[in-house]
Protein backbone atom coordinates (compact mmCIF):
# COMPACT_ATOMS: atom_id res chain seq x y z
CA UNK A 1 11.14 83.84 96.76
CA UNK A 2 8.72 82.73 99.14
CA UNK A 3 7.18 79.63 100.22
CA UNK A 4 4.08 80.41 99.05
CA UNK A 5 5.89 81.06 95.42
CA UNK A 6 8.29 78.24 96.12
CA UNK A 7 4.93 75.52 96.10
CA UNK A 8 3.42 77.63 93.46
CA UNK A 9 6.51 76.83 91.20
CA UNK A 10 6.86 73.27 92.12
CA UNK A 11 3.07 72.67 91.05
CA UNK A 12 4.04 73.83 87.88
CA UNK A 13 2.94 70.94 85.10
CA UNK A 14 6.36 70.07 83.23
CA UNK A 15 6.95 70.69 79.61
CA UNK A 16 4.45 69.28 76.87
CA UNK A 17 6.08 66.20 75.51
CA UNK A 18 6.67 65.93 72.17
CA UNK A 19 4.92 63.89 69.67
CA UNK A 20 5.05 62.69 66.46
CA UNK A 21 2.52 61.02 64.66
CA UNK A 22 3.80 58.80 61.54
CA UNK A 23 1.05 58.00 59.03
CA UNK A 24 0.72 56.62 55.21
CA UNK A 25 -1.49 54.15 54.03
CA UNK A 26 -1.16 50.10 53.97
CA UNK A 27 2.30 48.98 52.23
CA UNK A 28 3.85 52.39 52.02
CA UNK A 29 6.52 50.98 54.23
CA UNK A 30 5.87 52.53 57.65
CA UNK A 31 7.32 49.17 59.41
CA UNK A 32 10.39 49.29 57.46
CA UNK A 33 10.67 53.42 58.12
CA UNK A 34 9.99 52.79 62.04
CA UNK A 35 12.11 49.93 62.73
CA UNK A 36 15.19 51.97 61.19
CA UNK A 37 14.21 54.82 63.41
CA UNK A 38 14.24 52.66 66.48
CA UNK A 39 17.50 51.96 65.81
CA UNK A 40 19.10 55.13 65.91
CA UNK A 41 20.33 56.49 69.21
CA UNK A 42 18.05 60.18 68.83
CA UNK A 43 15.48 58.23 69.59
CA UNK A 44 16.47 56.14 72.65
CA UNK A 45 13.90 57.82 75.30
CA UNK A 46 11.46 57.61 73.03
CA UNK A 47 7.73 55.73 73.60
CA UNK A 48 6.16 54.45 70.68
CA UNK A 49 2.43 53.45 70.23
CA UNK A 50 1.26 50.90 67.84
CA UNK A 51 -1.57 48.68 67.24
CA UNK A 52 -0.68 45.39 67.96
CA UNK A 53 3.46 44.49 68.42
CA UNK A 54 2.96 41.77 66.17
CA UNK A 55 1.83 43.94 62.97
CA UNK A 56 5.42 45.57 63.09
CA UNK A 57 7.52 42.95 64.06
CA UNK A 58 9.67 44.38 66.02
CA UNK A 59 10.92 40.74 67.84
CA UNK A 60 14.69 42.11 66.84
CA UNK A 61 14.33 45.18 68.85
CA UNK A 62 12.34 43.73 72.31
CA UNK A 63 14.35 43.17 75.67
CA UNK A 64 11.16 42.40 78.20
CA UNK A 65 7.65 43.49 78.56
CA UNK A 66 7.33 45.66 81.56
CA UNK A 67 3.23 45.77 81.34
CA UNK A 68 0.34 44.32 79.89
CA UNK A 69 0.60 46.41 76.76
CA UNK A 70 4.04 47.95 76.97
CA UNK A 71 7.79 46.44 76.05
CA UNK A 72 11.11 47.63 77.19
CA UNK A 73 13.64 48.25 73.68
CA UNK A 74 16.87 47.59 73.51
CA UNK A 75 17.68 51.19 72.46
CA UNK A 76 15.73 52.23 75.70
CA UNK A 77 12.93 53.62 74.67
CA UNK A 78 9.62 52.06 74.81
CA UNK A 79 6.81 50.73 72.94
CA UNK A 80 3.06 50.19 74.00
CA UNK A 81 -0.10 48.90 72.31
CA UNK A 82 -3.41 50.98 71.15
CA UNK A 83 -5.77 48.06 72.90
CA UNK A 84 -8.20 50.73 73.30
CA UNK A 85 -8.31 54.17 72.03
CA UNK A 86 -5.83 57.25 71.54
CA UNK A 87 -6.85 59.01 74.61
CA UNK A 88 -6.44 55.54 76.88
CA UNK A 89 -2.63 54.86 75.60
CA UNK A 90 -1.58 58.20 75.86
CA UNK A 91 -2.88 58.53 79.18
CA UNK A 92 -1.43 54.93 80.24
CA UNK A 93 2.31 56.55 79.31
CA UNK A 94 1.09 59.34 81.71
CA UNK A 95 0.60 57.42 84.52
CA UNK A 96 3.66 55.36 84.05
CA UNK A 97 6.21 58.41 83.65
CA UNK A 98 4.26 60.34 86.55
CA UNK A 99 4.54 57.23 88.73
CA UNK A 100 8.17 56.22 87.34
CA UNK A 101 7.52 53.17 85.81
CA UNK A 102 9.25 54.32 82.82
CA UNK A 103 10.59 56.95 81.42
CA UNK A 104 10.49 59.34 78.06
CA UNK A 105 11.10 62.38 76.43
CA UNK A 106 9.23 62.03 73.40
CA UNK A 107 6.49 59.90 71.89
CA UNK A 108 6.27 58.42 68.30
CA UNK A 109 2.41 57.16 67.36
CA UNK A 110 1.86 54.61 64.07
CA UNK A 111 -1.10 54.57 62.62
CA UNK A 112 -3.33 51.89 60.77
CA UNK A 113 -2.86 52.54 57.34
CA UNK A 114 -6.60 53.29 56.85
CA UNK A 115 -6.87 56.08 59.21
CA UNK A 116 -7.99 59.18 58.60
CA UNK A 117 -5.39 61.15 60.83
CA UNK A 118 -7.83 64.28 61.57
CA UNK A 119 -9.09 62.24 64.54
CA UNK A 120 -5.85 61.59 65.84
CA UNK A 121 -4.82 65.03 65.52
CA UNK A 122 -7.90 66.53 67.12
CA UNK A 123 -7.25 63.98 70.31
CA UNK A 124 -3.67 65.26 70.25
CA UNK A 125 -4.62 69.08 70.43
CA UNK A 126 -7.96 69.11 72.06
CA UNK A 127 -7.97 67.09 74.37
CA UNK A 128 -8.44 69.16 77.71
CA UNK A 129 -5.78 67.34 79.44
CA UNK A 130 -3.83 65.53 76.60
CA UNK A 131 -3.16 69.42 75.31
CA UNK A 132 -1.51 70.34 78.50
CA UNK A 133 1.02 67.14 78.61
CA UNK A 134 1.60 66.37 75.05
CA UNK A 135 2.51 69.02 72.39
CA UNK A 136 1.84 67.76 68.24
CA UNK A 137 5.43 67.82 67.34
CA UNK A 138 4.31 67.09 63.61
CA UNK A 139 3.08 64.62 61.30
CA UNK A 140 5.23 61.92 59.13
CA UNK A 141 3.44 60.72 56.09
CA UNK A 142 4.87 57.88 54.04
CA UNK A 143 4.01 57.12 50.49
CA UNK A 144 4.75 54.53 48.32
CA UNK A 145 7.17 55.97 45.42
CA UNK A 146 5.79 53.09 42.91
CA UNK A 147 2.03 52.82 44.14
CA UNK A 148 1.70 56.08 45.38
CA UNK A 149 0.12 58.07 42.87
CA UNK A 150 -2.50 55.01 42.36
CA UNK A 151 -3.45 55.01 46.17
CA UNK A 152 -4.17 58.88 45.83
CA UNK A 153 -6.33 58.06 42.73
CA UNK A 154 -8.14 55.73 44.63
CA UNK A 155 -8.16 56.41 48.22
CA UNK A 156 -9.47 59.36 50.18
CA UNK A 157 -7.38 58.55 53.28
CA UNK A 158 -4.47 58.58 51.46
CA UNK A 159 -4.82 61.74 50.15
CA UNK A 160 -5.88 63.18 53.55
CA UNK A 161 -2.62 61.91 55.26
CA UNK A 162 -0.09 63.50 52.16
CA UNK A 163 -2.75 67.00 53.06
CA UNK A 164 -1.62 67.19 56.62
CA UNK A 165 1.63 66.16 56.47
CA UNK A 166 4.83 68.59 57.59
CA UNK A 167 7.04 65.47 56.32
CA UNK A 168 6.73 63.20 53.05
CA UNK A 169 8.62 60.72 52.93
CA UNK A 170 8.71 58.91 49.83
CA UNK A 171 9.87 54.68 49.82
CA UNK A 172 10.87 52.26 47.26
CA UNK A 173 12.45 54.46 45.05
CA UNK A 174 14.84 52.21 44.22
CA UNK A 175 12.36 50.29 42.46
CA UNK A 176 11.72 53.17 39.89
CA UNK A 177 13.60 50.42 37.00
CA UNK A 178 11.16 51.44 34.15
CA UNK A 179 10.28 54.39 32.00
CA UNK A 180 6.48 53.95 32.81
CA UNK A 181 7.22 53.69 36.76
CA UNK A 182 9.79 56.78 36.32
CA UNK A 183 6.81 58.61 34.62
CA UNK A 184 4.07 57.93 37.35
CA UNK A 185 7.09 58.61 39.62
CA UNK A 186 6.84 62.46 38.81
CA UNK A 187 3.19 62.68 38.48
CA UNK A 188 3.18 61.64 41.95
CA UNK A 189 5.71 64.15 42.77
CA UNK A 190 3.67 66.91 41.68
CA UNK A 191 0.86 65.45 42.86
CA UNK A 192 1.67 65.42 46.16
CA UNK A 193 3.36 69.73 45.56
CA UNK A 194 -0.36 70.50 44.62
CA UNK A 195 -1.46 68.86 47.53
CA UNK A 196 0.82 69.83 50.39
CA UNK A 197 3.12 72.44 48.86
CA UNK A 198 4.46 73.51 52.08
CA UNK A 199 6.00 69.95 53.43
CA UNK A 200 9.56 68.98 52.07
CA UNK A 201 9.89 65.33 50.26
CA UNK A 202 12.50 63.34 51.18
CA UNK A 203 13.92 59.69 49.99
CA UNK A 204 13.98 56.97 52.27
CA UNK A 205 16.24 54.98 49.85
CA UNK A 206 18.54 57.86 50.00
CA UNK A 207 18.94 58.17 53.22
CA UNK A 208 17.17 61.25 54.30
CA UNK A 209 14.80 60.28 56.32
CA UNK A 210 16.97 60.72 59.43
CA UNK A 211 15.81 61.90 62.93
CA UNK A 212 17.06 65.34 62.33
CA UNK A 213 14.77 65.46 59.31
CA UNK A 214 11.89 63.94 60.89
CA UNK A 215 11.93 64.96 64.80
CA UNK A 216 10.81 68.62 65.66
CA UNK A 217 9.26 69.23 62.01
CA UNK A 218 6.03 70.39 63.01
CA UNK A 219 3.39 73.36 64.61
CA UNK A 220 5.40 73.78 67.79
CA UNK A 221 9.08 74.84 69.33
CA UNK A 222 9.17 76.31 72.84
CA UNK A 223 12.73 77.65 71.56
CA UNK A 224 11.66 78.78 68.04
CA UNK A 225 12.30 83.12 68.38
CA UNK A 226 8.82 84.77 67.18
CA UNK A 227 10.36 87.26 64.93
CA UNK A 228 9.97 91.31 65.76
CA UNK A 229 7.63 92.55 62.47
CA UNK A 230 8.61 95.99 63.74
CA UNK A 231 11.91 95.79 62.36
């Protein structure tokens, strides 16, 4: 190779970083679901944007703040604040990788739980220069196993995050301890079919909302084959 390829190379940008946006509306349990995640050693380099530390308590998990808006976990990854919008956090990670000030392979984003996630998808894939360093590695939704089919009934957002989900994950099942909740229980499940028939449902009180289940669910894998139709 020449030098002239050799420089050509190394200006290559690095592979799109994954992430994962985790969504559901207010009480579904997203605090509860994200401070299990934290825990578990798949996602140790991973950066995680929320709104304000002090919605999620996550006091168990902090070892020092290493910025204005970002704190060092003990499992080694990190988490940062949304002071301002999307497209200033994501690029605030940017600098600090690029710069090494920290260090990531992955990104986890929390909603609020009255956010209509189209925006946050659209800054996540159109983005002229958010598209070439991030890749949408897919969308968690959470729902509320006993409330659940009420918030759809009464809440557009809600609905709209179950739509654009590629996981549901369903919490407080264990709470299903009467006939009338069991019943609403599998209206919601079929609710939720009609909606988004393609995404799998999975039990948080059953353990299956694991990394494996929830990491690499989505549009995108640089190692996924694209099958031959010829054949």
């Amino acid at each position: 190779m020449t030098q002239a390829g050799e420089t050509a190379g190394a200006r290559q940008p690095p592979p799109p970083i994954p992430l994962t946006v985790l969504t559901g509306f207010l009480g579904a349990g997203k605090t509860t679901l994200l401070n299990t995640l934290l825990k578990h050693p798949a996602l140790a380099d991973t950066a995680v944007i929320v709104n304000e530390f002090g919605e999620i308590g996550l006091d168990h998990l902090l070892v020092e703040y290493v910025g204005d808006n970002m704190v060092l976990l003990q499992s080694g990854g990190l988490c940062c604040t949304m002071r301002g919008d999307l497209v200033d956090a994501l690029e605030t990670l940017l600098r600090d990788l690029d710069n090494r000030r920290c260090k990531f392979s992955r990104v986890l984003l929390e909603t609020t739980g009255l956010a209509d996630p189209a925006p946050v998808l659209h800054t996540a894939m159109a983005h002229p220069y958010l598209v070439m360093r991030y890749r949408l590695d897919g969308v968690v939704t959470v729902i509320d196993a006993v409330n659940g089919l009420k918030t759809l009934d009464e809440h557009a957002e809600a609905v709209k995050q179950a739509a654009v989900a590629d996981r549901i994950v369903l919490t407080k099942s264990d709470l299903l301890d009467t006939p009338g909740r069991r019943a609403d229980h599998a209206k919601l499940l079929a609710r939720l079919r009609a909606l988004n028939p393609a995404a799998p449902i999975l039990d948080a009180a059953k353990g299956d909302a694991t990394p494996a289940q929830l990491l690499s669910c989505g549009l995108y894998d640089p190692e996924r084959k694209i099958p031959d139709v010829r054949k």
